[in-house]
N, C-alpha and C. Protein backbone atom coordinates (compact mmCIF):
# COMPACT_ATOMS: atom_id res chain seq x y z
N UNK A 1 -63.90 102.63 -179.52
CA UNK A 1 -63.95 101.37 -180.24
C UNK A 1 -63.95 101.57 -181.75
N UNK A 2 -63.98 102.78 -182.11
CA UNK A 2 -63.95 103.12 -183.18
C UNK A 2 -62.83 102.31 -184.49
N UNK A 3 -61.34 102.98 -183.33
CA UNK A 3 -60.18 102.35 -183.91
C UNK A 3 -60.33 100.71 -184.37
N UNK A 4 -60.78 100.31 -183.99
CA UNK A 4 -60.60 98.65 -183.67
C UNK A 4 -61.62 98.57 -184.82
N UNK A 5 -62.85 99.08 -185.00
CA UNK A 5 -63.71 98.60 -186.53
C UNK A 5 -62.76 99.16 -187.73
N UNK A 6 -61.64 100.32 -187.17
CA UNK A 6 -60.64 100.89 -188.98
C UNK A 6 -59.52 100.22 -188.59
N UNK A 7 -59.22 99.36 -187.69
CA UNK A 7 -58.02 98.67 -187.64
C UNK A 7 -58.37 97.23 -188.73
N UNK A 8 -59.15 96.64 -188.44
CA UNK A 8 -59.58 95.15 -188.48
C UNK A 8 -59.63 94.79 -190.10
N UNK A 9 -60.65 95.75 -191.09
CA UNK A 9 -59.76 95.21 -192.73
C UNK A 9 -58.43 95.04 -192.54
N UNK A 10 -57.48 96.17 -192.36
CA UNK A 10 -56.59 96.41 -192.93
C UNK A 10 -55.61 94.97 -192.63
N UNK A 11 -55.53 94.52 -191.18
CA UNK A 11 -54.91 93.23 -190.13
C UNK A 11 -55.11 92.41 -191.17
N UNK A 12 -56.74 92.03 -191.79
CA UNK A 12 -57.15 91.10 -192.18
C UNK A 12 -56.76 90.88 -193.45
N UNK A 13 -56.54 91.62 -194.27
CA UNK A 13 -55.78 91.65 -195.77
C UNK A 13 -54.39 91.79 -195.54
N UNK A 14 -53.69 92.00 -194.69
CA UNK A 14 -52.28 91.49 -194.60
C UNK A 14 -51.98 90.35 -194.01
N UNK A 15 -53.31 89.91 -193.39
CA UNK A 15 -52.84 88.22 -192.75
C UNK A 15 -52.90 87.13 -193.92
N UNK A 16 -54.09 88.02 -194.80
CA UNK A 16 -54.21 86.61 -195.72
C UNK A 16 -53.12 87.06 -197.10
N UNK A 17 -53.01 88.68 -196.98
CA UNK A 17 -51.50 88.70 -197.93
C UNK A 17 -50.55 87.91 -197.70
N UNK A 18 -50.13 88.02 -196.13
CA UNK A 18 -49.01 87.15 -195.96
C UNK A 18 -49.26 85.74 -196.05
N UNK A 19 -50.05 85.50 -195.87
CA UNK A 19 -50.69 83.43 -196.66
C UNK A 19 -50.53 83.56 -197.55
N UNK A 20 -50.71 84.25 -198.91
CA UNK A 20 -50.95 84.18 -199.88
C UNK A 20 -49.47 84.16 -200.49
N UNK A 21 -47.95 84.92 -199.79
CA UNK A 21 -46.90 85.18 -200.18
C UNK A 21 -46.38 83.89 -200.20
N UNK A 22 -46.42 83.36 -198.20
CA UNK A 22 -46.11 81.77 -198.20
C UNK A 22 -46.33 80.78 -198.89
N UNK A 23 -47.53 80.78 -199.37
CA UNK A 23 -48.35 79.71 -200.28
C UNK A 23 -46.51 79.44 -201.79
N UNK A 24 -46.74 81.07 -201.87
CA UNK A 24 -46.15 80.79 -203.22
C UNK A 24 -44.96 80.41 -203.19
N UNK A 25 -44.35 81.14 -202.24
CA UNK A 25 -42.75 80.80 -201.90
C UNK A 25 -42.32 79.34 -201.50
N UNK A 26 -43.47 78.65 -201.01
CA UNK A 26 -43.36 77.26 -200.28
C UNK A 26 -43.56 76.14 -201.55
N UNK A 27 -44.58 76.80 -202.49
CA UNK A 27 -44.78 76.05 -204.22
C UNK A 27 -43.50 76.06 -205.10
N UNK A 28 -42.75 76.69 -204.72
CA UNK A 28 -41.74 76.76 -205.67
C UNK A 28 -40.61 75.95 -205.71
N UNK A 29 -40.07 75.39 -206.35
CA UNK A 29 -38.98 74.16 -206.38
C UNK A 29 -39.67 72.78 -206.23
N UNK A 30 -39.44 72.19 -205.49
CA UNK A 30 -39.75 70.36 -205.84
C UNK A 30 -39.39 69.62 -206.60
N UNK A 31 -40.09 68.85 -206.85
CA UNK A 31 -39.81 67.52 -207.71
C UNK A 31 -39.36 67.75 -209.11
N UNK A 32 -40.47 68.94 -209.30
CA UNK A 32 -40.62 68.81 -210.91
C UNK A 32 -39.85 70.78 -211.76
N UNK A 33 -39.04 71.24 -210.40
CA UNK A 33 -37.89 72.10 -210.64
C UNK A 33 -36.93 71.78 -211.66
N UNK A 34 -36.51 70.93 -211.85
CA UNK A 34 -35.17 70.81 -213.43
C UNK A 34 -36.23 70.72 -213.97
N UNK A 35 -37.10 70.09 -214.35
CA UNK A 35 -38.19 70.09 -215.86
C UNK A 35 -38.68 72.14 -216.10
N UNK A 36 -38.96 72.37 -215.41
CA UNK A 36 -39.35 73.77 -215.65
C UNK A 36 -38.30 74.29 -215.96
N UNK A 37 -37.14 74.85 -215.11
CA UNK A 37 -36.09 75.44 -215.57
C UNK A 37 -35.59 75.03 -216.94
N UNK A 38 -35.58 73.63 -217.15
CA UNK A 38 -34.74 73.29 -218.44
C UNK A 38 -36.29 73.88 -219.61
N UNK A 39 -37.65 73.97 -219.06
CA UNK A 39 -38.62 74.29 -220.33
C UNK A 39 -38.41 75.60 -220.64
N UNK A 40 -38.17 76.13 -219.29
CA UNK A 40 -37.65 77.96 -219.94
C UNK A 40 -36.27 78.34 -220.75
N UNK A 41 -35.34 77.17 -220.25
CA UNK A 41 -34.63 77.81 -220.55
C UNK A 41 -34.19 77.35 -222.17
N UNK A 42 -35.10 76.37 -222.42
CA UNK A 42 -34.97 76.27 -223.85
C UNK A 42 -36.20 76.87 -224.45
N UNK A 43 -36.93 77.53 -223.85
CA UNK A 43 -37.54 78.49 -224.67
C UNK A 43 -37.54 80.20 -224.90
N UNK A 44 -36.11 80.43 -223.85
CA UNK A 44 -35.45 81.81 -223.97
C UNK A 44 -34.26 81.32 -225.15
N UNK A 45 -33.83 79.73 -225.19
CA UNK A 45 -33.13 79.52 -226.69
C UNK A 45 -33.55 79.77 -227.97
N UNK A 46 -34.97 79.62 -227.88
CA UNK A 46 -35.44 79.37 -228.97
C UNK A 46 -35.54 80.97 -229.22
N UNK A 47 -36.44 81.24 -228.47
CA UNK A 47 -36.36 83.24 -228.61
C UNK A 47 -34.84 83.80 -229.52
N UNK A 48 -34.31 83.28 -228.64
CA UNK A 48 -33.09 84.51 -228.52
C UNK A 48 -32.20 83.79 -230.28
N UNK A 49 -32.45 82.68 -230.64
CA UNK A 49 -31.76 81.83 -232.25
C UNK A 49 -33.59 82.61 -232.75
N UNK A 50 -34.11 83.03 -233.05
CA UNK A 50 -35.06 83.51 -233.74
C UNK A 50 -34.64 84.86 -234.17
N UNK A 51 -34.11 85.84 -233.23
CA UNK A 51 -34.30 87.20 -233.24
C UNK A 51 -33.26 87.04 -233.83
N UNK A 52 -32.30 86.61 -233.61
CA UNK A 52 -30.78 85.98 -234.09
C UNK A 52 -30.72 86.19 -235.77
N UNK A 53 -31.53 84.90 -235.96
CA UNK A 53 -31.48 85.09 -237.80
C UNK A 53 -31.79 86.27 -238.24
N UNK A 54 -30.75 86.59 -239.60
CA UNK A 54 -31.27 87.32 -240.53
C UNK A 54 -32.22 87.73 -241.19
N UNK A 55 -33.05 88.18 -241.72
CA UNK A 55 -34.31 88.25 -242.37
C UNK A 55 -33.87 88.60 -244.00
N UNK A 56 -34.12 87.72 -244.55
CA UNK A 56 -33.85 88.01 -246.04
C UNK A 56 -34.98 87.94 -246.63
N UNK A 57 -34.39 88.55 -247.91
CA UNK A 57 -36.18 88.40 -249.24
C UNK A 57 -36.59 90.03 -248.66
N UNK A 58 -36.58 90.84 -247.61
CA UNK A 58 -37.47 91.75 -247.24
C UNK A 58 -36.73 93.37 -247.50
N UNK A 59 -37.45 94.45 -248.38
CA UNK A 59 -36.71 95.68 -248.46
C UNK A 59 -37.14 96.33 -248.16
């Protein structure tokens, strides 16, 4: 019976790993999917027109 007390964490943290994967995969998209995508992706715009400009005045 040994096996069965070093089996039983391990079962038990991959049952609730795998809840924990579903949870997230099942949260993702909905309603409010175009608002996020369009917030990132105008804030990889903003990034990427920052690094963009020149830096003047500096030697």
């Amino acid at each position: 019976m040994d096996y069965v007390s070093a089996l039983v964490p391990p079962v038990v943290m991959a049952v609730f790993f795998i809840g924990l994967i579903v949870t997230i995969v099942k949260s993702q998209g909905g309603p409010n999917k175009g608002k996020e995508d369009a917030a990132v992706d105008a804030a990889l715009a903003r990034a990427e027109a920052a690094q963009q400009r020149p830096t003047t005045g500096q030697a």
